[in-house]
Protein backbone atom coordinates (compact mmCIF):
# COMPACT_ATOMS: atom_id res chain seq x y z
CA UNK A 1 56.08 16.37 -127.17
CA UNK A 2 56.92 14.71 -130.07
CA UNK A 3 57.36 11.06 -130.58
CA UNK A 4 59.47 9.29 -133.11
CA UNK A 5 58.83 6.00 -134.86
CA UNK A 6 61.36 3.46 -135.25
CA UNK A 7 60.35 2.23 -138.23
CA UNK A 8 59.25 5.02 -140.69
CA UNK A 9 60.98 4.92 -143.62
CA UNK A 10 62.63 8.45 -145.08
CA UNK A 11 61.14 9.37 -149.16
CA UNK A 12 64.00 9.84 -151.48
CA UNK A 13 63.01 11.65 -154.34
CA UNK A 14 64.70 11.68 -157.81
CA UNK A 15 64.23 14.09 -160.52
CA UNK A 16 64.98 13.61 -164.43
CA UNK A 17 69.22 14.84 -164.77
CA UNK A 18 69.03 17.80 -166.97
CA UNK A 19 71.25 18.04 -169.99
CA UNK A 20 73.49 20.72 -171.18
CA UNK A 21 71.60 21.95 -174.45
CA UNK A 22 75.30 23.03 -175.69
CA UNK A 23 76.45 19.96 -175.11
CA UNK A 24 73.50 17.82 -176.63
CA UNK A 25 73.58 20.35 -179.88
CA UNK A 26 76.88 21.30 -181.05
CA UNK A 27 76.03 23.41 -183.72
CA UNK A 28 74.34 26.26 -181.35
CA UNK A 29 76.69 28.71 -180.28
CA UNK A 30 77.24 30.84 -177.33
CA UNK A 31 77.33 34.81 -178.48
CA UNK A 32 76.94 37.71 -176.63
CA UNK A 33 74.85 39.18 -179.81
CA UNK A 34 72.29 36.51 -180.00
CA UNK A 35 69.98 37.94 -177.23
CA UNK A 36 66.99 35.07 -178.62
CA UNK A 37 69.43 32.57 -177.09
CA UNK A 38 70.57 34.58 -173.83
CA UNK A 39 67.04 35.41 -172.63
CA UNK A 40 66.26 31.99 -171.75
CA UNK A 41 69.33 32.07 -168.86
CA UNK A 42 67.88 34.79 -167.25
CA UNK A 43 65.06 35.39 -165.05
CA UNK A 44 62.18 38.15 -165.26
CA UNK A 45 63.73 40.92 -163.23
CA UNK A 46 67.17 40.39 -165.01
CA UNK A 47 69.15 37.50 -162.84
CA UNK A 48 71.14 35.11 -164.53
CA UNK A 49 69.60 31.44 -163.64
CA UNK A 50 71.82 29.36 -161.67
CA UNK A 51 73.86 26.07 -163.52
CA UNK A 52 71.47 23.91 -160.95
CA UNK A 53 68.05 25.41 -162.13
CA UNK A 54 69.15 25.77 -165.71
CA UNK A 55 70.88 22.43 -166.40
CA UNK A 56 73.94 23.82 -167.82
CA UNK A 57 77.65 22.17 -167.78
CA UNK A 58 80.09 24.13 -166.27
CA UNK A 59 82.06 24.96 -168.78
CA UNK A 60 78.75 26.18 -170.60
CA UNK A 61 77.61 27.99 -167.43
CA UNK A 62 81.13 30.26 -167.23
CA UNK A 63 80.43 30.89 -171.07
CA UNK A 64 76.97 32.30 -170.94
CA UNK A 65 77.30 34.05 -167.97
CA UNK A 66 80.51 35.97 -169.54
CA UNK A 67 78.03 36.55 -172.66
CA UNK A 68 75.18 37.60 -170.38
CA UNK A 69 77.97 40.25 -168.75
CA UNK A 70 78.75 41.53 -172.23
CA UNK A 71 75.67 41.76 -173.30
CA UNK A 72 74.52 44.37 -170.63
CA UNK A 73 77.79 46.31 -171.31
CA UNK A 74 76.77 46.73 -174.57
CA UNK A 75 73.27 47.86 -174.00
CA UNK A 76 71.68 44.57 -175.74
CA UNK A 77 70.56 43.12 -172.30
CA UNK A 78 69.19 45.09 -169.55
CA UNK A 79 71.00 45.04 -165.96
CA UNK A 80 67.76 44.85 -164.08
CA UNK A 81 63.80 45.50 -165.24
CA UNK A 82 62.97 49.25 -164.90
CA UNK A 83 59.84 50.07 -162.71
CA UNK A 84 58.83 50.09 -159.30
């Protein structure tokens, strides 16, 4: 059985709010070429990173995932890692 306590209290926990980068910088550009700046949105076997994890506006988000998209169309990004 478990018992409950009446007076234990719950632990909130707060993080640090992550900043857009794009919107904190406005000279760096989003560009479907400029695979130094894409890599960092997606993971090791070839996901895009969620807004959430990345810290990404929205409106940033919808623009690097788009660039992301073209860039494996054009054969600068992979689609997913080869190997077993």
């Amino acid at each position: 059985m478990v018992t409950k306590r009446k007076n234990q209290k719950k632990k909130t926990f707060y993080s640090k709010r992550k900043i857009c980068r794009f919107c904190a910088n406005k000279e760096q550009t989003i560009s479907y070429k400029d695979y130094s700046t894409l890599r960092h949105f997606v993971s090791e076997r070839g996901k895009i990173i969620p807004r959430r994890i990345s810290g990404n506006c929205a409106k940033h988000q919808r623009e690097i995932t788009r660039a992301i998209k073209r860039a494996r169309v054009m054969a600068i990004m992979p689609f997913t890692v080869s190997g077993a």
